[in-house]
C-alpha atoms as a PDB file:
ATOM      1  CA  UNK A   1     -12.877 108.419 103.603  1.00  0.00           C
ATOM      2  CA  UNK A   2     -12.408 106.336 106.469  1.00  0.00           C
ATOM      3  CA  UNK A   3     -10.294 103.744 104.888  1.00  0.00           C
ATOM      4  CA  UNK A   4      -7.908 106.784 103.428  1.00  0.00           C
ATOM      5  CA  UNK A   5      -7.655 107.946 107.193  1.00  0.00           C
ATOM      6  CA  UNK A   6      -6.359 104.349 108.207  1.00  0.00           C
ATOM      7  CA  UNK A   7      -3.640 104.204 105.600  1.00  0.00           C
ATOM      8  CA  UNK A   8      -0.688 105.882 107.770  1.00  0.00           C
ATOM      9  CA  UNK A   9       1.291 106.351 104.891  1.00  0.00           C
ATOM     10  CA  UNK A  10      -0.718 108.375 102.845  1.00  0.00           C
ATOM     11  CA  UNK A  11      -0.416 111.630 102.142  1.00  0.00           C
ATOM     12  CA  UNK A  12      -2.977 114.573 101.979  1.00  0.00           C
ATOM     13  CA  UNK A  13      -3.100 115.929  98.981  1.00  0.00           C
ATOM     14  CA  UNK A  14      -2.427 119.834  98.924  1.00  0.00           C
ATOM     15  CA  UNK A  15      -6.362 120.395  98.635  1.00  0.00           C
ATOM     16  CA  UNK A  16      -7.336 117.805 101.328  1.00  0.00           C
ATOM     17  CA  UNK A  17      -5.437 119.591 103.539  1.00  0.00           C
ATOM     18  CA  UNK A  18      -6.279 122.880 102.679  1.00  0.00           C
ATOM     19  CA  UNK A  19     -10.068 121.714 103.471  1.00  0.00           C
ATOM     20  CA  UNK A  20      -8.896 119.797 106.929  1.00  0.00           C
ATOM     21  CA  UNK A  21      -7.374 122.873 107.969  1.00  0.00           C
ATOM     22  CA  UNK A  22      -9.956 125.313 107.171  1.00  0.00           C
ATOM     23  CA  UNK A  23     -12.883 122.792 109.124  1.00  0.00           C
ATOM     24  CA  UNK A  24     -10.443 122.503 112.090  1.00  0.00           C
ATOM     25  CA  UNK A  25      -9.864 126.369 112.201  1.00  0.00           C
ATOM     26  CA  UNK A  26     -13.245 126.280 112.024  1.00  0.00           C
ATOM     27  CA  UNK A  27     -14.068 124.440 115.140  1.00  0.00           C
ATOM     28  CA  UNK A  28     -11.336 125.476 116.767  1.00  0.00           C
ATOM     29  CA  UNK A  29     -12.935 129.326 116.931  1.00  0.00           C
ATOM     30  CA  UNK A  30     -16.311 128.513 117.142  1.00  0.00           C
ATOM     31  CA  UNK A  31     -17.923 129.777 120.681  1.00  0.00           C
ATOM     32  CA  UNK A  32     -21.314 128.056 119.466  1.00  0.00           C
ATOM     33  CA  UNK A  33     -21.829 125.034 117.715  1.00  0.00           C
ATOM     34  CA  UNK A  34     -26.033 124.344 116.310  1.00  0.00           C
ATOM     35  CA  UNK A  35     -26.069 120.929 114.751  1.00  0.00           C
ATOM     36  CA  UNK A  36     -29.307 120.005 112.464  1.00  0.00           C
ATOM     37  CA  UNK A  37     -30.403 116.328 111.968  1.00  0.00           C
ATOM     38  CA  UNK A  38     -33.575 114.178 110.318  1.00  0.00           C
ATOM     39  CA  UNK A  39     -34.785 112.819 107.565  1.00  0.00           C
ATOM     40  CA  UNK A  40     -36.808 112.607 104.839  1.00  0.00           C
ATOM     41  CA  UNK A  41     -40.193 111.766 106.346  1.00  0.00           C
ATOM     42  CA  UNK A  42     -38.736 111.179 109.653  1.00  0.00           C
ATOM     43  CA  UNK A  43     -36.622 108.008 108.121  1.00  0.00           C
ATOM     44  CA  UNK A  44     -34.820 106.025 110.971  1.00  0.00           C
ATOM     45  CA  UNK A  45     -31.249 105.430 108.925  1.00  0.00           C
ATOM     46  CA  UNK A  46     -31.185 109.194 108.797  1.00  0.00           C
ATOM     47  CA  UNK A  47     -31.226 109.538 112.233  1.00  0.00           C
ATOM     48  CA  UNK A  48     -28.719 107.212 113.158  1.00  0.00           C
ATOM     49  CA  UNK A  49     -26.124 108.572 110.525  1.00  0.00           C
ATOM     50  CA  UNK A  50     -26.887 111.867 112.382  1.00  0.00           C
ATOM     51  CA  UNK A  51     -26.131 110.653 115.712  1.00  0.00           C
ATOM     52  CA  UNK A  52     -23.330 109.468 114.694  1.00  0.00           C
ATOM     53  CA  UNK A  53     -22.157 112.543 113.215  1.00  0.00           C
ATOM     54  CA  UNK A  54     -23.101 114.537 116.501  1.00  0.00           C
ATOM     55  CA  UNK A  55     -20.911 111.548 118.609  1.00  0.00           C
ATOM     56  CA  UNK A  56     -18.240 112.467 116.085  1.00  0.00           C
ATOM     57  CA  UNK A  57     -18.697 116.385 116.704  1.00  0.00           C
ATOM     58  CA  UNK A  58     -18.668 115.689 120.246  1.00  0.00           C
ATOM     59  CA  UNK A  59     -15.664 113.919 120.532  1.00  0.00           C
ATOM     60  CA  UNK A  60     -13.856 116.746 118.285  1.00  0.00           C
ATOM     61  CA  UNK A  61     -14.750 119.131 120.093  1.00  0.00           C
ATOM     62  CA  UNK A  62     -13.731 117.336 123.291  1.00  0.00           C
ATOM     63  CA  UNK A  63     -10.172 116.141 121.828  1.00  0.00           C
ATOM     64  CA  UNK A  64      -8.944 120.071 121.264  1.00  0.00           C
ATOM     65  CA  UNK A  65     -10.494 121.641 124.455  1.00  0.00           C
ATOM     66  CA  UNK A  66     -13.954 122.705 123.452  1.00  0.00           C
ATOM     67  CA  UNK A  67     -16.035 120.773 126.005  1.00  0.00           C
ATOM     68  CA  UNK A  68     -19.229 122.718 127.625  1.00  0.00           C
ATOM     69  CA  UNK A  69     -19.158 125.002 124.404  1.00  0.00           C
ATOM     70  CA  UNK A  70     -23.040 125.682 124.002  1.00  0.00           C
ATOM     71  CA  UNK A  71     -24.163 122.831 121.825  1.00  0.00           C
ATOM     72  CA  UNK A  72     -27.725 123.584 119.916  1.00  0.00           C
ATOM     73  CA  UNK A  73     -29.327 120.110 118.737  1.00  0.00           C
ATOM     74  CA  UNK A  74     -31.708 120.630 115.995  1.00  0.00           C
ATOM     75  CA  UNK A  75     -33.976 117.369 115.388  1.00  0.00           C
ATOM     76  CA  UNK A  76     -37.239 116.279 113.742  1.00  0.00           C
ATOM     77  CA  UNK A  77     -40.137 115.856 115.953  1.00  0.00           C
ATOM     78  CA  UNK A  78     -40.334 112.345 114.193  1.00  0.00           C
ATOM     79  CA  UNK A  79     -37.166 111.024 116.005  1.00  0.00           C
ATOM     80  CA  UNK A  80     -37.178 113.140 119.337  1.00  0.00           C
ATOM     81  CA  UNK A  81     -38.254 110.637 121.135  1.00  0.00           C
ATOM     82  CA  UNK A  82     -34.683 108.565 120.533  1.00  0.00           C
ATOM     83  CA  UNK A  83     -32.726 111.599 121.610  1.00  0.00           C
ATOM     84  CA  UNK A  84     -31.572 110.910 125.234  1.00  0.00           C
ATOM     85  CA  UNK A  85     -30.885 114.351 126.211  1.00  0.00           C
ATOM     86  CA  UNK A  86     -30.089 113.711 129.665  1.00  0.00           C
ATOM     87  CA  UNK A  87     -27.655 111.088 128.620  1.00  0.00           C
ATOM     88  CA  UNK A  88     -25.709 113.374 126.371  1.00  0.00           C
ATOM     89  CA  UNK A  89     -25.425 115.845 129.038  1.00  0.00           C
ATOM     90  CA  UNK A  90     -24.253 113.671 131.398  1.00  0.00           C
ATOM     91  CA  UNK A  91     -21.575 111.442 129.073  1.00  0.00           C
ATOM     92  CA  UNK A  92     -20.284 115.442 127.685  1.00  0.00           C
ATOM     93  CA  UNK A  93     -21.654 118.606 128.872  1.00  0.00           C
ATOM     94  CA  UNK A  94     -24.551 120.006 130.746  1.00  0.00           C
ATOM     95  CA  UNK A  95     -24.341 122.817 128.022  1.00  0.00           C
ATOM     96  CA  UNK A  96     -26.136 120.489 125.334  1.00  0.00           C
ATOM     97  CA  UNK A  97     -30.021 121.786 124.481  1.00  0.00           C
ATOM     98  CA  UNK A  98     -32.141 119.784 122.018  1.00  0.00           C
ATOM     99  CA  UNK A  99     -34.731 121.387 120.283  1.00  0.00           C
ATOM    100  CA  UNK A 100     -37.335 119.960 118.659  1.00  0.00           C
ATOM    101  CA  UNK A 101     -38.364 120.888 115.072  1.00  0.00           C
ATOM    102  CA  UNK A 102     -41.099 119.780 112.044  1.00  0.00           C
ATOM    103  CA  UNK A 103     -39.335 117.903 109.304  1.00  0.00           C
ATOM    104  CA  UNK A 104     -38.791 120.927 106.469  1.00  0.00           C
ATOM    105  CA  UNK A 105     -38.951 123.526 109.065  1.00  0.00           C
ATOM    106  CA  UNK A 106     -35.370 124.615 109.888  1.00  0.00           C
ATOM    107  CA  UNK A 107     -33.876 126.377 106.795  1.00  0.00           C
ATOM    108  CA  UNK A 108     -30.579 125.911 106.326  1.00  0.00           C
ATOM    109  CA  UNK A 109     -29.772 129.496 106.161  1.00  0.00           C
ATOM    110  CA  UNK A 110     -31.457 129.727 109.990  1.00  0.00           C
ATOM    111  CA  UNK A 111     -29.445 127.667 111.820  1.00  0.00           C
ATOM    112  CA  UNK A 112     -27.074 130.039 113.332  1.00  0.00           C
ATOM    113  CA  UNK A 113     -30.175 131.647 114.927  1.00  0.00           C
ATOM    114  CA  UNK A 114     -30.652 128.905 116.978  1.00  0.00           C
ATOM    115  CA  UNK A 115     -27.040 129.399 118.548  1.00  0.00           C
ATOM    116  CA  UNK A 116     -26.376 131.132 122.073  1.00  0.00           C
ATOM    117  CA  UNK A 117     -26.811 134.513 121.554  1.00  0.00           C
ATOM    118  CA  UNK A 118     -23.746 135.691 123.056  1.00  0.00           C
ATOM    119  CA  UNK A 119     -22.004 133.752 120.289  1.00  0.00           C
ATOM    120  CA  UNK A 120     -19.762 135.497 117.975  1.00  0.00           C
ATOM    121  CA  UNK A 121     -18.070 132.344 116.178  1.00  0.00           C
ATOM    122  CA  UNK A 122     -20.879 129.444 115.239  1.00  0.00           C
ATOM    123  CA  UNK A 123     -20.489 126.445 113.586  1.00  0.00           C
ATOM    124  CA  UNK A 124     -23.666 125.309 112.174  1.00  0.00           C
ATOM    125  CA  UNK A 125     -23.604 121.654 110.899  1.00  0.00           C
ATOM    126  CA  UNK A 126     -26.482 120.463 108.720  1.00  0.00           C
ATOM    127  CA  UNK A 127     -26.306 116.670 108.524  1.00  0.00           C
ATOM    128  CA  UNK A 128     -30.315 116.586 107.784  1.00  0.00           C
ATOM    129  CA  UNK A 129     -31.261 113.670 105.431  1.00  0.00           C
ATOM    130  CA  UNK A 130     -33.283 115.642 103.296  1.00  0.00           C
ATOM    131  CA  UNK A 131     -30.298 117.531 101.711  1.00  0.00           C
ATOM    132  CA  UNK A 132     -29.228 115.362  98.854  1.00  0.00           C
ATOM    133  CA  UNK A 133     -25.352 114.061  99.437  1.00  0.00           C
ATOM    134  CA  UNK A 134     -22.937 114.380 101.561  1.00  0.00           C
ATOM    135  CA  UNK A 135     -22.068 116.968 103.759  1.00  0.00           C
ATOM    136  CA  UNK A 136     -19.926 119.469 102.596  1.00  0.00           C
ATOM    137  CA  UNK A 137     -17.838 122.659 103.903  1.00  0.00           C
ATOM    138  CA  UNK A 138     -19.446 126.172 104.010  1.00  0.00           C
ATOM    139  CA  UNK A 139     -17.881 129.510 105.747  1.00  0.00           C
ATOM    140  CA  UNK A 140     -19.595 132.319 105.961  1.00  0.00           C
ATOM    141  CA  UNK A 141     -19.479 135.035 107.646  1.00  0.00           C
ATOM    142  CA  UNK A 142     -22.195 138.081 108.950  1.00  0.00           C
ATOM    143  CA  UNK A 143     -21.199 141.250 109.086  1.00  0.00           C
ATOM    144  CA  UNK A 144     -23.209 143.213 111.568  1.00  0.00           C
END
């Protein structure tokens, strides 16, 4: 994916950007963001792609406007302890809360629950290790 983004002179396909627009639409209205990360068994590489993933979200969400948007940090107990909450807050937004969780004990169907209540758009991101492949795109929406 990341070699397709360097090549300048390629073009999205119709579908590619159907999906880019639909994800930055998405993060564009979101009020709330939750963001889930682990691994199976509290596995190290699975922690590090998921920090990377949050740096990524970060930056987004910088680059179009979005900072101190509540930010909900969902990680395994097993790898709290490398989570430098303070030093997030400080290099983004004071906004940022980390919560702590048991491996297997955030559902994926939860995770909006963990977003600000006063949230009406939320953009739950599960880049958890123990879900098999990569991540993909979901939207859903709950009528109330």
């Amino acid at each position: 994916m990341d070699e397709l983004a360097r090549d300048a002179s390629r073009i999205l396909t119709p579908s590619e950007a159907r999906i880019l627009g639909i994800a930055r639409a998405a993060l564009e209205a979101a009020d709330a963001v939750v963001i889930h990360f682990g691994g199976r068994a509290g596995r190290l590489g699975e922690a590090i792609v998921g920090t990377a993933f949050l740096e990524g979200t970060l930056q987004a969400l910088a680059a179009i406007g979005k900072q101190r948007t509540p930010l909900a940090v969902i990680v395994d107990d097993s790898i709290a302890e490398l989570m430098s909450v303070s030093e997030y807050r400080a290099r983004y937004w004071p906004e940022i809360a980390v919560i702590v969780a048991a491996p297997g004990e955030v559902d994926r169907m939860s995770l909006a629950s963990f977003a600000d209540p006063s949230a009406r758009n939320i953009l739950a991101l599960d880049f958890h290790g123990e879900h098999v492949g990569a991540p993909y795109l979901t939207i859903e929406t709950i009528d109330e």
